[in-house]
Every structure is written in C-alpha cells, then in structure tokens.
C-alpha atoms as a PDB file:
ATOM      1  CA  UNK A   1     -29.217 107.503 -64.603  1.00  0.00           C
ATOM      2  CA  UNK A   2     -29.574 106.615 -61.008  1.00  0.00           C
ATOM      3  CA  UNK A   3     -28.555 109.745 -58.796  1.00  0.00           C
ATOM      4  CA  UNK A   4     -25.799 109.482 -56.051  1.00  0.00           C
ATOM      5  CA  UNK A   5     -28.271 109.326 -53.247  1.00  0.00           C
ATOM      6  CA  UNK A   6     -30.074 106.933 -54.838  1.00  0.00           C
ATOM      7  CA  UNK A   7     -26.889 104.731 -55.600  1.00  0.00           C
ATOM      8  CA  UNK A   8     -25.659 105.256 -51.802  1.00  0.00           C
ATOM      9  CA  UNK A   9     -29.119 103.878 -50.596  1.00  0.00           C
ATOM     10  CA  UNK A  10     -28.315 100.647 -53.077  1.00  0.00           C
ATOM     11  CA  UNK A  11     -24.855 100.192 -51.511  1.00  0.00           C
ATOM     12  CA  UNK A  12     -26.527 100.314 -48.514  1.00  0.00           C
ATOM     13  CA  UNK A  13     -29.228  98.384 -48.581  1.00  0.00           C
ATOM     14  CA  UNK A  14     -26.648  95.351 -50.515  1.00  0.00           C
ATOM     15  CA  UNK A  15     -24.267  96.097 -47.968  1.00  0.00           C
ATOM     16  CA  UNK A  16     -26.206  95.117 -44.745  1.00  0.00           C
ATOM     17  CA  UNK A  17     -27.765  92.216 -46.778  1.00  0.00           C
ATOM     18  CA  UNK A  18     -31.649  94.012 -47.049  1.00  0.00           C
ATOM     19  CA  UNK A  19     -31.963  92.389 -50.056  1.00  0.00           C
ATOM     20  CA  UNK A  20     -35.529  93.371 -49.986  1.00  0.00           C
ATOM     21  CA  UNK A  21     -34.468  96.936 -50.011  1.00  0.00           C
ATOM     22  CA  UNK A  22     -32.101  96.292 -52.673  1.00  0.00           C
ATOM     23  CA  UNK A  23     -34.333  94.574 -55.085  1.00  0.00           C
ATOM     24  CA  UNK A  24     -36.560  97.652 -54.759  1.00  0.00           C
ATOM     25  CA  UNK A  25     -34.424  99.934 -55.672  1.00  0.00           C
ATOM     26  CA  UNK A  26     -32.881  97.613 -58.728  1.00  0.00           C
ATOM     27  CA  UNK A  27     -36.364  97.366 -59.730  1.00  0.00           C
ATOM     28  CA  UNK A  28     -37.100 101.007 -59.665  1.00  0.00           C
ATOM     29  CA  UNK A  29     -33.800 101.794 -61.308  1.00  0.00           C
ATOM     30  CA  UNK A  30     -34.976  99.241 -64.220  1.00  0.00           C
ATOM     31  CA  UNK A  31     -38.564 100.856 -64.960  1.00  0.00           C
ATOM     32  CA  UNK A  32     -36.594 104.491 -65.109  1.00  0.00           C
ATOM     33  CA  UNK A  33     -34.280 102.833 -68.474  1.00  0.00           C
ATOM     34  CA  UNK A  34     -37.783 101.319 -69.705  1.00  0.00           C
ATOM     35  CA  UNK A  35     -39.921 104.582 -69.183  1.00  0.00           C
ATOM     36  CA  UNK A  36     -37.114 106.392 -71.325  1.00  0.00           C
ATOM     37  CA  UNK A  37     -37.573 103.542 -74.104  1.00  0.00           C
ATOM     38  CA  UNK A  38     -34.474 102.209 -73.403  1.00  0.00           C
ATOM     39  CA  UNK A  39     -35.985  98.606 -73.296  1.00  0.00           C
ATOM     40  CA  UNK A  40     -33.083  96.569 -73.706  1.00  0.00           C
ATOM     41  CA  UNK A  41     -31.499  98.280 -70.982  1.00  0.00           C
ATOM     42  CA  UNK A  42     -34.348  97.492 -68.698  1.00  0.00           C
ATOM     43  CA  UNK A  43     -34.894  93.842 -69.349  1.00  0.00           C
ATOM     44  CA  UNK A  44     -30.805  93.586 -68.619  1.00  0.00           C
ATOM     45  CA  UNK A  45     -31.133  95.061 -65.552  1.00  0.00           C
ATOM     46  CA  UNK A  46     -34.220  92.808 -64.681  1.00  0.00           C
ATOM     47  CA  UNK A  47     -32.505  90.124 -65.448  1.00  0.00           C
ATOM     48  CA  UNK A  48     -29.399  90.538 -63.331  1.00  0.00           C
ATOM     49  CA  UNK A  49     -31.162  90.211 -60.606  1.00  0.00           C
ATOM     50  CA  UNK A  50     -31.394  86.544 -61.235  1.00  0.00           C
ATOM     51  CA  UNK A  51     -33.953  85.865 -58.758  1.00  0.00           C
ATOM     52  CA  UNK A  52     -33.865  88.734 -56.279  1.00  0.00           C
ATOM     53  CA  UNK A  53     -36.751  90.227 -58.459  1.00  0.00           C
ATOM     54  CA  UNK A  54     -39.132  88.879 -55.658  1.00  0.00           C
ATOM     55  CA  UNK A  55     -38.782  90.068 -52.087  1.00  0.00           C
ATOM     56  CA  UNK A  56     -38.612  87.570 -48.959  1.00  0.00           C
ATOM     57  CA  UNK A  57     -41.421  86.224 -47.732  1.00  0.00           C
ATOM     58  CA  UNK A  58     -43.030  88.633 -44.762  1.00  0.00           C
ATOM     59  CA  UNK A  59     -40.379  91.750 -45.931  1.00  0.00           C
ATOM     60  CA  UNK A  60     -38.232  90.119 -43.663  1.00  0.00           C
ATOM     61  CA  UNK A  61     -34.069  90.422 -44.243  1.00  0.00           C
ATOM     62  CA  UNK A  62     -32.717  87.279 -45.832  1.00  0.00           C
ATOM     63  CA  UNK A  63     -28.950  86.742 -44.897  1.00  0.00           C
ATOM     64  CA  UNK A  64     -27.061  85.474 -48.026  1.00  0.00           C
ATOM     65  CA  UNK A  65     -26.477  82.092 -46.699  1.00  0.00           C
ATOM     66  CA  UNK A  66     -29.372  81.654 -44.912  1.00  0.00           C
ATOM     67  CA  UNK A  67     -29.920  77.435 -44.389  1.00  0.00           C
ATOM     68  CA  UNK A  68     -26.921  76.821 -46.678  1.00  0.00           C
ATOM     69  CA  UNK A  69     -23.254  75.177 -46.364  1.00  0.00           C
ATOM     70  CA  UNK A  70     -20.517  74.119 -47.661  1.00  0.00           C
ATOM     71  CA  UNK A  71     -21.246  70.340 -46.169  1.00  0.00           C
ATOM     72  CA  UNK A  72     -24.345  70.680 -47.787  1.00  0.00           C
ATOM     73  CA  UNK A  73     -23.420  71.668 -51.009  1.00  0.00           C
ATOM     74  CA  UNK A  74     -20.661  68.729 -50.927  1.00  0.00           C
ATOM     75  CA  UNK A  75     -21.274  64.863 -52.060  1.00  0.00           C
ATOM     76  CA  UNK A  76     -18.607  62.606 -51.280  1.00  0.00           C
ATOM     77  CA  UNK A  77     -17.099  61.099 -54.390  1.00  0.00           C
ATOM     78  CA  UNK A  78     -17.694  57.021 -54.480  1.00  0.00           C
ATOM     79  CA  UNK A  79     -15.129  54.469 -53.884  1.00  0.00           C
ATOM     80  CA  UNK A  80     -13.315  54.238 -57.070  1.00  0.00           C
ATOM     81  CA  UNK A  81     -10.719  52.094 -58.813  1.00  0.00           C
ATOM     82  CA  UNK A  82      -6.885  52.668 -58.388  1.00  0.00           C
ATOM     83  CA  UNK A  83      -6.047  54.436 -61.512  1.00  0.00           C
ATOM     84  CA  UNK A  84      -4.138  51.598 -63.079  1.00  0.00           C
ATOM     85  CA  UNK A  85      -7.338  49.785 -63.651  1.00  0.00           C
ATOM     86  CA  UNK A  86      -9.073  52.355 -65.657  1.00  0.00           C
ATOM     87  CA  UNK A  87      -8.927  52.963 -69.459  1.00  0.00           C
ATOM     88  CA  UNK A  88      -6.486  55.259 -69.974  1.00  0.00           C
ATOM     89  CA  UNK A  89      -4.282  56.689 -72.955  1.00  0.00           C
ATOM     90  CA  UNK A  90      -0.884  56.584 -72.649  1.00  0.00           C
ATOM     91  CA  UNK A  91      -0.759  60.569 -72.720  1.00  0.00           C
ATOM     92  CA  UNK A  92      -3.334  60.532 -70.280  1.00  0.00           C
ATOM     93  CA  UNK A  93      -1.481  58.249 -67.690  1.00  0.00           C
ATOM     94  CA  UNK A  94       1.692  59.950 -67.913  1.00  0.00           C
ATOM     95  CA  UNK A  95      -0.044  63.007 -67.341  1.00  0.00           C
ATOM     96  CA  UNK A  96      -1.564  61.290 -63.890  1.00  0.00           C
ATOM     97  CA  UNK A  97       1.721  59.625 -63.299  1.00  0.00           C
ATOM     98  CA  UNK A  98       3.381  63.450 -62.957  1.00  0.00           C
ATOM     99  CA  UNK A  99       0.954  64.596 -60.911  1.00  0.00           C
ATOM    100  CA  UNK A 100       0.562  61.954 -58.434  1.00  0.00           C
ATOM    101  CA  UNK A 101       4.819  62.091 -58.275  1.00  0.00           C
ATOM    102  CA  UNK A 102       4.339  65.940 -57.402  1.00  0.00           C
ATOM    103  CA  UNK A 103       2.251  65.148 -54.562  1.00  0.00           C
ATOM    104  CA  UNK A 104       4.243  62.720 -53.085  1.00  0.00           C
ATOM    105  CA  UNK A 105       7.347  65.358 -53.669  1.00  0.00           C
ATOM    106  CA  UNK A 106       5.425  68.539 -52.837  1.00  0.00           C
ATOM    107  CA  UNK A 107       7.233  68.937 -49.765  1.00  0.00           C
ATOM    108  CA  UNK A 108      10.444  68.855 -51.901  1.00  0.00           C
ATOM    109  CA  UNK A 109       9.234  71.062 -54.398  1.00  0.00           C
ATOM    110  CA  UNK A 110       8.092  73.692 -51.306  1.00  0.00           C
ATOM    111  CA  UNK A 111      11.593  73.887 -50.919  1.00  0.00           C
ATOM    112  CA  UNK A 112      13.206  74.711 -53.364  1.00  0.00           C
ATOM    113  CA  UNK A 113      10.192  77.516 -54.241  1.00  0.00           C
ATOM    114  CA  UNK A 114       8.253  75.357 -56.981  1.00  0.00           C
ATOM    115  CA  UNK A 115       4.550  74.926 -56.845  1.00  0.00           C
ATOM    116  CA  UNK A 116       2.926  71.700 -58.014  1.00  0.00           C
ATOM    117  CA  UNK A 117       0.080  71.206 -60.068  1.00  0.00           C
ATOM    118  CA  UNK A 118      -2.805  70.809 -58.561  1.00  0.00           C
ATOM    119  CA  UNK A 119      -5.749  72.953 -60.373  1.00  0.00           C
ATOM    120  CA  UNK A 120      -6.725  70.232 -63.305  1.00  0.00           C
ATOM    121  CA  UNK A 121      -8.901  70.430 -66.380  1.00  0.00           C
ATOM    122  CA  UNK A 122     -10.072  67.004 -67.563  1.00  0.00           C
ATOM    123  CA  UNK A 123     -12.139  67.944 -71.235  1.00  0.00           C
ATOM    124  CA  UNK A 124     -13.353  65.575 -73.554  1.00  0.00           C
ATOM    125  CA  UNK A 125     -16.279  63.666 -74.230  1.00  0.00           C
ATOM    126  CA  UNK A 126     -18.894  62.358 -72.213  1.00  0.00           C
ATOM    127  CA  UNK A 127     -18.223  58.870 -70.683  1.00  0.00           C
ATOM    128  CA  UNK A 128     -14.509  58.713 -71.357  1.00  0.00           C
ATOM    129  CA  UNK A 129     -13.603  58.762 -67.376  1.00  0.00           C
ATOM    130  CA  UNK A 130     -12.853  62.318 -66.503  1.00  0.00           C
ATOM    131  CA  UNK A 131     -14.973  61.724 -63.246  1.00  0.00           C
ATOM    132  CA  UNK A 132     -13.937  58.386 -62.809  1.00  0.00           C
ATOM    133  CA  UNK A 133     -10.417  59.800 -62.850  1.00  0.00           C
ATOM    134  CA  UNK A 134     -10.986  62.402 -60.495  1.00  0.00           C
ATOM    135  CA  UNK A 135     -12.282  59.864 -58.088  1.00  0.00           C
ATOM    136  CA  UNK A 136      -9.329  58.294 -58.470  1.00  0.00           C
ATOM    137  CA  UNK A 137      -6.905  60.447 -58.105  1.00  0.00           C
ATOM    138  CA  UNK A 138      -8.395  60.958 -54.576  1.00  0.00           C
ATOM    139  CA  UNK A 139      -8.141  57.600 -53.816  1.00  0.00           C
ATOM    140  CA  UNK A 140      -4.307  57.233 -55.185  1.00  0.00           C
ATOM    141  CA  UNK A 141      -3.330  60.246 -53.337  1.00  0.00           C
ATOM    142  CA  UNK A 142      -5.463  58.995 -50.055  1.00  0.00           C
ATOM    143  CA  UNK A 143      -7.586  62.081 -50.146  1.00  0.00           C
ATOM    144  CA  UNK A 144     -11.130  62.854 -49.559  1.00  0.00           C
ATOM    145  CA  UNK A 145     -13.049  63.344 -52.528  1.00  0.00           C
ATOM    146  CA  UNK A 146     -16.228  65.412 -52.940  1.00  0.00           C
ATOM    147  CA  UNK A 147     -18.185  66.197 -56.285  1.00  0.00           C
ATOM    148  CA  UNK A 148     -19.896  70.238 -55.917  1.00  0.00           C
ATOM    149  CA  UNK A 149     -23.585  70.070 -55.963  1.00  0.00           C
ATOM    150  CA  UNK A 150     -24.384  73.011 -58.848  1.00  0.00           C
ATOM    151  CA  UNK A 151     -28.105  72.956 -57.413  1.00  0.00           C
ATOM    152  CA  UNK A 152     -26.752  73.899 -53.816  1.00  0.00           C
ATOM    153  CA  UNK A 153     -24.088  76.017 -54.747  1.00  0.00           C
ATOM    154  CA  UNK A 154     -25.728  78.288 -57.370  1.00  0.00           C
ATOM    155  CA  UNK A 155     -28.395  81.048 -55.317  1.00  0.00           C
ATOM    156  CA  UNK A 156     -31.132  83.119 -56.582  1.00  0.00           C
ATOM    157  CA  UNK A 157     -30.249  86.250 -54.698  1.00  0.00           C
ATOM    158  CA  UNK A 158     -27.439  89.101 -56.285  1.00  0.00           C
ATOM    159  CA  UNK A 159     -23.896  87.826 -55.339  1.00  0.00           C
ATOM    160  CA  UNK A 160     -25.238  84.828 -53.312  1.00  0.00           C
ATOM    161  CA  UNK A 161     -22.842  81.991 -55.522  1.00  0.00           C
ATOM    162  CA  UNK A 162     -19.666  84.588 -55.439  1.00  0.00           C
ATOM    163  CA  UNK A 163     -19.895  83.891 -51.443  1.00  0.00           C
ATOM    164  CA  UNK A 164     -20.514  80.499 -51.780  1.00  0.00           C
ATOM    165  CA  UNK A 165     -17.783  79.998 -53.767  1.00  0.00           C
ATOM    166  CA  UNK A 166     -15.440  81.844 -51.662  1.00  0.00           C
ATOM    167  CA  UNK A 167     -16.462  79.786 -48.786  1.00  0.00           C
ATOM    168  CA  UNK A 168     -16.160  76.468 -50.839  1.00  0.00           C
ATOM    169  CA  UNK A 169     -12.331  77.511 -51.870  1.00  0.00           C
ATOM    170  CA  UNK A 170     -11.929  78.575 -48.015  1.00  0.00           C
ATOM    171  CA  UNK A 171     -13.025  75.093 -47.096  1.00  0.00           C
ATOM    172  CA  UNK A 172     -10.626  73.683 -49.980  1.00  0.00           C
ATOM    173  CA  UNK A 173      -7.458  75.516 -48.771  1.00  0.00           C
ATOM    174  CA  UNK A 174      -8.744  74.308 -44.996  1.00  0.00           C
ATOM    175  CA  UNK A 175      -8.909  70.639 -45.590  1.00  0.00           C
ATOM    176  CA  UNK A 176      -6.935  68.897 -47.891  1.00  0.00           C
ATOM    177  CA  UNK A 177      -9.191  67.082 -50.570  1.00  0.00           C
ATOM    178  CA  UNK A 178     -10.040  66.446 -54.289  1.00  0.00           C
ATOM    179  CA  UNK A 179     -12.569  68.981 -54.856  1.00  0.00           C
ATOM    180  CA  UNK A 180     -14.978  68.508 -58.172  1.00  0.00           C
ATOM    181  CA  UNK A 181     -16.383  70.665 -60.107  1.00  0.00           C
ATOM    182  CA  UNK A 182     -18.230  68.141 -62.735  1.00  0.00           C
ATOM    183  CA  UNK A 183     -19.575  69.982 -66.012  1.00  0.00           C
ATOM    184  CA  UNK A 184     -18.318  73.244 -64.916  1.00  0.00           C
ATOM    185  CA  UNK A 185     -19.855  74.030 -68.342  1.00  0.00           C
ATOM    186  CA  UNK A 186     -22.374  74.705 -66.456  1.00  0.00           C
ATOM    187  CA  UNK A 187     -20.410  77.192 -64.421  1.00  0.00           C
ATOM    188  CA  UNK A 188     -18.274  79.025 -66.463  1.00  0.00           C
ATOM    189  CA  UNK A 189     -19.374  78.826 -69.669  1.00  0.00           C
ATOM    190  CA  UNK A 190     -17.940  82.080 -72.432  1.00  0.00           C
ATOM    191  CA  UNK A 191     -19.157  85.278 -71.361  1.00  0.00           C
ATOM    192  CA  UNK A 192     -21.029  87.997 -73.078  1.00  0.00           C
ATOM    193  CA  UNK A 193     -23.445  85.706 -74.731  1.00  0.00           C
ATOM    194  CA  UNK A 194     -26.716  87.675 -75.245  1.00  0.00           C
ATOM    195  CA  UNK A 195     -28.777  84.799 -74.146  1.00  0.00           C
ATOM    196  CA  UNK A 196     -26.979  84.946 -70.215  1.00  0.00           C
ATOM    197  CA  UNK A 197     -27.824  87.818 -67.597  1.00  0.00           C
ATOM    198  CA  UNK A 198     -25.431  89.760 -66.375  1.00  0.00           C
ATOM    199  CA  UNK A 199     -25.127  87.710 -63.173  1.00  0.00           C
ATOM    200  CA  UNK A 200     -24.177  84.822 -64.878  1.00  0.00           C
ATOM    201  CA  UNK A 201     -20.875  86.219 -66.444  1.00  0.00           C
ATOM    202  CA  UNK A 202     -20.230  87.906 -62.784  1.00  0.00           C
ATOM    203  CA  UNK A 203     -20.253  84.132 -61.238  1.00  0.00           C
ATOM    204  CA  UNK A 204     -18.101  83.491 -64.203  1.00  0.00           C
ATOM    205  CA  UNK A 205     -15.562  86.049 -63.278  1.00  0.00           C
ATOM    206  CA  UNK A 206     -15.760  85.010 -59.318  1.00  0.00           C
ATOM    207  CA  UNK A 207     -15.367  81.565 -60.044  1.00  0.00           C
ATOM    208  CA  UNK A 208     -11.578  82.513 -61.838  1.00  0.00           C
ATOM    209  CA  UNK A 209     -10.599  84.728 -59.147  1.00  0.00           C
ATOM    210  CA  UNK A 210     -11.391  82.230 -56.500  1.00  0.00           C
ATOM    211  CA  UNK A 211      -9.314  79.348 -58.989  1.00  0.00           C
ATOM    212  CA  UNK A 212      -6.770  82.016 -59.269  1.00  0.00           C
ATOM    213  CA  UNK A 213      -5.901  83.102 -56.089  1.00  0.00           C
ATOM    214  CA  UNK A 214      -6.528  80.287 -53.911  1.00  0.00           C
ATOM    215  CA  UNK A 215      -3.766  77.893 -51.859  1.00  0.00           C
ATOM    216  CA  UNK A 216      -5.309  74.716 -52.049  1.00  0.00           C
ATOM    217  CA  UNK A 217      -3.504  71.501 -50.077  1.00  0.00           C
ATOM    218  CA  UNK A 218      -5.507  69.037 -52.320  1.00  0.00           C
ATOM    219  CA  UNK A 219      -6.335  69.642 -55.320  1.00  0.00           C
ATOM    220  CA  UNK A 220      -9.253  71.491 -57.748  1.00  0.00           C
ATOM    221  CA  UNK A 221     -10.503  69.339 -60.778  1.00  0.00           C
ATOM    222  CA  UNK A 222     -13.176  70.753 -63.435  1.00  0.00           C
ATOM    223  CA  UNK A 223     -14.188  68.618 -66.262  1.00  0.00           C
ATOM    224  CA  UNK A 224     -15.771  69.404 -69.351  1.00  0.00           C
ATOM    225  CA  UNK A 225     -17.578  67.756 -71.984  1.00  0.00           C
ATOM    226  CA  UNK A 226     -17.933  71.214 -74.346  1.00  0.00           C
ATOM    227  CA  UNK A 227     -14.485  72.786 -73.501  1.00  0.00           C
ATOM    228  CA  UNK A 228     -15.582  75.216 -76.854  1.00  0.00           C
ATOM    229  CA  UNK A 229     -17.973  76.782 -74.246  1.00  0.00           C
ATOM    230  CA  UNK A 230     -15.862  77.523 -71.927  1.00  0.00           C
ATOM    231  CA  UNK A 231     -14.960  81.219 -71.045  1.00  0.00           C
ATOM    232  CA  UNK A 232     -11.584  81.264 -72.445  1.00  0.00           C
ATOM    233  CA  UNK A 233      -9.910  83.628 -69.917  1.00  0.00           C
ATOM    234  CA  UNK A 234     -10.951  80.075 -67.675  1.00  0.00           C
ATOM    235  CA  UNK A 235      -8.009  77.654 -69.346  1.00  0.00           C
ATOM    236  CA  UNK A 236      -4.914  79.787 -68.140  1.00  0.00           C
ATOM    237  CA  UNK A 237      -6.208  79.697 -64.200  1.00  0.00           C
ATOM    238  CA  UNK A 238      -6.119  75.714 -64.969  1.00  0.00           C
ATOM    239  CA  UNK A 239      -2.390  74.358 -63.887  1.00  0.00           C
ATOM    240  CA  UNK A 240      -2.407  71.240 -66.545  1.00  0.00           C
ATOM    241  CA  UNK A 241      -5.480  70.656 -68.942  1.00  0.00           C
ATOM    242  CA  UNK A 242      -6.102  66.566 -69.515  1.00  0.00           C
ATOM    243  CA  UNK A 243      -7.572  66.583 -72.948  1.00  0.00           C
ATOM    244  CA  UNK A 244      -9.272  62.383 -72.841  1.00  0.00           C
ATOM    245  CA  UNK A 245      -9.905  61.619 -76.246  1.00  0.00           C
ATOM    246  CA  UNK A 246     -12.841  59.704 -77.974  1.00  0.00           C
ATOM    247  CA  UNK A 247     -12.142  55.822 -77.481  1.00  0.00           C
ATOM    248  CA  UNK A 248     -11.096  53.935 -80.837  1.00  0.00           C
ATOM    249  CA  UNK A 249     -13.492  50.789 -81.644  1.00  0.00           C
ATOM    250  CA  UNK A 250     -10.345  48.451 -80.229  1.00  0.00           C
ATOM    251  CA  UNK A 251     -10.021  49.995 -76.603  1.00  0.00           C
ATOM    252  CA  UNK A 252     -13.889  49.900 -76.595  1.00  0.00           C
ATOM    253  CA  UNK A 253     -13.913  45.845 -77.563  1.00  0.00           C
ATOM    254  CA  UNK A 254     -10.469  45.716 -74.762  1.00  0.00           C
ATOM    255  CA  UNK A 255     -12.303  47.371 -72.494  1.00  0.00           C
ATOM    256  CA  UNK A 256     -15.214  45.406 -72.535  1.00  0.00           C
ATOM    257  CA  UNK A 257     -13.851  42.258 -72.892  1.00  0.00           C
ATOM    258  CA  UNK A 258     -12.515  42.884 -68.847  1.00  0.00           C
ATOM    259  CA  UNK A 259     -15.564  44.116 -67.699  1.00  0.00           C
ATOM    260  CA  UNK A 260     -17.075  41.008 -68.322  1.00  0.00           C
ATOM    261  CA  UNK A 261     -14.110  38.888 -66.862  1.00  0.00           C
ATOM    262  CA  UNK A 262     -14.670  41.402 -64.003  1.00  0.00           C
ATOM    263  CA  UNK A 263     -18.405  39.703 -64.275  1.00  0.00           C
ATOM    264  CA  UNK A 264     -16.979  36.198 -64.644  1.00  0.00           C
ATOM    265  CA  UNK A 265     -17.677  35.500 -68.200  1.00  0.00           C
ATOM    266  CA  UNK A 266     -16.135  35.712 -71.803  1.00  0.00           C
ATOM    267  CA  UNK A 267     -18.122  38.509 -73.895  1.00  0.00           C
ATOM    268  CA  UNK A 268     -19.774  37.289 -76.731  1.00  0.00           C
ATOM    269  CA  UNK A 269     -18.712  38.017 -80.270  1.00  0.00           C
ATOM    270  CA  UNK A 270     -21.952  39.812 -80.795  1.00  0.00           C
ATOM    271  CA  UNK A 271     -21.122  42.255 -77.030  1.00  0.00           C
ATOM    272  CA  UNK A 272     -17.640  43.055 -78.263  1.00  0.00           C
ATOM    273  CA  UNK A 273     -19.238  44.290 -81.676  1.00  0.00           C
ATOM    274  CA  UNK A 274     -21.777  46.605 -80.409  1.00  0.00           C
ATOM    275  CA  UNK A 275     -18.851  47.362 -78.302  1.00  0.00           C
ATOM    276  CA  UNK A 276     -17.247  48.549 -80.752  1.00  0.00           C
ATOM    277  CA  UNK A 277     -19.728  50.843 -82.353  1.00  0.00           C
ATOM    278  CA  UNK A 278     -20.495  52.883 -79.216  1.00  0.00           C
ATOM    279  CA  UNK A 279     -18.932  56.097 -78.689  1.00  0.00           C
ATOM    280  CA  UNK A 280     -17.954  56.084 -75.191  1.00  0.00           C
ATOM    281  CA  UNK A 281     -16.374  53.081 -71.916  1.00  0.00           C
ATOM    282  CA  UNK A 282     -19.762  53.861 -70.205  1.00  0.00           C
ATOM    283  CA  UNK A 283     -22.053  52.687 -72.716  1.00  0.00           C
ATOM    284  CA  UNK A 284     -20.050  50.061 -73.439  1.00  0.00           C
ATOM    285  CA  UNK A 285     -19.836  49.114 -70.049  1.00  0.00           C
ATOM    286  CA  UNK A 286     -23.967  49.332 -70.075  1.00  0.00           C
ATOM    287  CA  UNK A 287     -24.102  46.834 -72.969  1.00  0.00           C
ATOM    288  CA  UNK A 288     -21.551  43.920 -70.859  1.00  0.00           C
ATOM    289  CA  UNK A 289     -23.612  44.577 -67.690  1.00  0.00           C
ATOM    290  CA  UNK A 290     -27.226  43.864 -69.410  1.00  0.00           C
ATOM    291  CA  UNK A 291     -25.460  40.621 -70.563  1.00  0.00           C
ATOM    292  CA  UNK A 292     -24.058  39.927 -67.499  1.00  0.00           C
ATOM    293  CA  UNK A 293     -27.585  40.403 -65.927  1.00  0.00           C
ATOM    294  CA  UNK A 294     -29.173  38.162 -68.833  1.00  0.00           C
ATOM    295  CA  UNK A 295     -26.740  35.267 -67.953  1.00  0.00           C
ATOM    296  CA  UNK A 296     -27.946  35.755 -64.178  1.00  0.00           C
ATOM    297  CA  UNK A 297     -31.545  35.810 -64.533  1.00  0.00           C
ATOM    298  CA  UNK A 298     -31.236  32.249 -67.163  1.00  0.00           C
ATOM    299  CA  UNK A 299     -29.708  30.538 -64.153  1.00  0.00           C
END
C-alpha cells in the first residue's frame, strides 16, 4: 500500500498535469502489488493507465488537451430529410411529434416550471434510422447538428476524455444544437466487465454525470444498436428512450418502392423481393440504388 507521501506526490504530480511524473509513480505503485504476488492487482493498475504507461516524448509536461477541441472533435451532421419523409412507426412519430411540440412550447413550459425533453435514446437495430432521425430532428427544429467523433474525443492519458467531455457538454449548454453521440455503445457500455480497465468504467461514470447535470438549449441524442450493453445506471439519465423496431418485410417493399420513384423508376418485382428479405431501410435502400445505377449505365 502506497504511503501518504507517496500518494501526496501522485496528487501532485496529476494535479499540475506532470503526467510524466504521474505515470511514474502509477507505475512504481503497480510493480510494489506485483512484487508481493498480487498479480491481478498489478496488471489492473497497469491497465488503468490506459495509455499514460509511456511518458511524453523529451520528459516534457503534456497539458491534457494539448492540440485538441471541441470543433475538432465535432462533424457537422449532413443535410437530412424533414422527418415526415422518413420510415417511421407510428409509435416512433408520435414520439418525435411530442418532442418537436415541446420545443416549440419550451418557453411555455419554462414558465410554468416544467422541463422538456431533450436528452434522447434512439436503440434498435442497425440501419433502422436512429441517425437519420437525429439529423432530422435538427433540421425540423432549425438547429445545428453535429455527430461526436469517438476517435477525437476518447484520450490516452488518465482523465483526458472526463475533460473532454465536460468541455463538449459546456459547448452543448453554450450553443444551442443537436449533439450526437452515435454508438455510444462504444462509450458507455455496462461496467465492471473483467475484460475493461478501470478507466473505461470511470469515462463511463463521467459521461452520466455530465448527461445528468447538464442544461442543454438543444438537445443530447445517443443511439444504440446493443442497448443490452449498455451500463444500466445510463437509461434513467436519458429523458425519453425511442426504441425503432426491426422493419416488417411490407415497410421494407413500401419503402423501397419510393426510393426508386425518388430515382424515377418503378422497382422491379424481383427489387421489392430482395427487399423484402433484408433486415434493415439501408440495405434495402443499397439494393434500389444498384438498380437505379444499372438502368443509368444501359442508357
């Protein structure tokens, strides 16, 4: 067990950012547990550091944030349909149809103390428009829309994401906007699993307290194609949860059949069957644009 001192220089060391310093002693701290056989204990604590295990370059200081920001770590979301032309359930619209009436109320709501939803879950499968909803949501409410970059925003040093995180809520509360996280899977996925570090289930637990206590003027939208994985302390910090089910065989074929009036022909027989066997709008959308670009390249 580390003594005081040695703890105070850690503090220390974390708390003016020598990460160098603070990597040491982790390090140090981790070969004490490993001398005493306490193996498991060691290879935790070597793997919290989640990429601080290696020092600067030149032993000089690296600042948390060094070369990154939020701007950077932000896409803009593309120009999407109005959310009457997408393929919706009913559930699913109704759902959209309350939020988008909140917005347009909030200031009404403000008044008489009521908050309005605007921290969404979309959770399903893949390719059944939880992104393409998000996208338009932004553009129904008139909103700027920008999709979180997870290879920006997670960073190899010890509490490097918590910060970013904090600053991408800050920037959230600052400027109203649809703010995605897409596959926050990939985020926040159950913690304690004894496959994870330890730093992963801290950027778990940072990621809820930012969700938690933040004010945001826009709004916050996660989706999810394994909601199973998700840490379940995440669904409560989540002000409505859009559950968008797997597409029956006769949406599919509907679906498909105005893609390719979209395209400016009638789908085949053959199209709206294979249609009808895939499992998701996007790949059927795939199959009526590789006949649409047939048709064009026989002209």
């Amino acid at each position: 067990m580390p003594k005081t001192r040695e703890l105070i220089e850690l503090f220390r060391a974390i708390g003016s950012h020598d990460l160098a310093q603070a990597a040491t002693l982790s390090r140090k701290f981790a070969a004490e547990r490993g001398a005493r056989g306490q193996y498991r204990a060691e290879r935790d604590l070597l793997g919290a550091l989640n990429g601080m295990a290696k020092p600067p370059a030149n032993g000089q200081n690296a600042a948390l944030n060094t070369t990154w920001s939020v701007g950077g770590t932000l896409m803009p979301l593309p120009a999407s349909k109005r959310l009457s032309e997408l393929e919706l359930p009913p559930a699913v619209r109704e759902s959209f149809g309350e939020v988008i009436k909140e917005w347009k109320s909030r200031e009404k709501l403000v008044k008489h103390g009521l908050p309005r939803r605007w921290r969404l879950l979309f959770h399903g499968p893949s390719g059944c428009g939880k992104s393409a909803a998000a996208a338009a949501l932004a553009a129904e409410t008139k909103l700027p829309g920008f999709l979180v970059r997870f290879d920006s925003l997670i960073g190899a040093y010890l509490g490097q994401t918590a910060l970013r995180l904090r600053e991408l809520f800050s920037f959230a509360e600052q400027t109203p906007c649809v703010l995605l996280f897409d596959e926050v899977d990939a985020l926040a996925k159950r913690r304690g699993s004894p496959m994870e570090v330890g730093e992963l289930d801290r950027i778990v637990i940072s990621f809820m307290q930012e969700l938690e206590h933040a004010h945001g003027e826009g709004f916050v939208i996660a989706t999810s194609n394994l909601p199973k994985a998700l840490d379940d302390a995440l669904w409560r910090r989540f002000d409505l949860r859009i559950a968008f089910p797997k597409p029956k065989g006769s949406d599919l074929a509907r679906f498909a059949e105005r893609r390719a009036r979209e395209f400016g022909f009638h789908a085949p027989a053959t199209t709206l069957c294979q249609c009808r066997k895939t499992t998701s709008y996007a790949e059927a959308e795939q199959m009526v644009i590789a006949e649409a670009r047939r048709r064009v390249l026989a002209m």
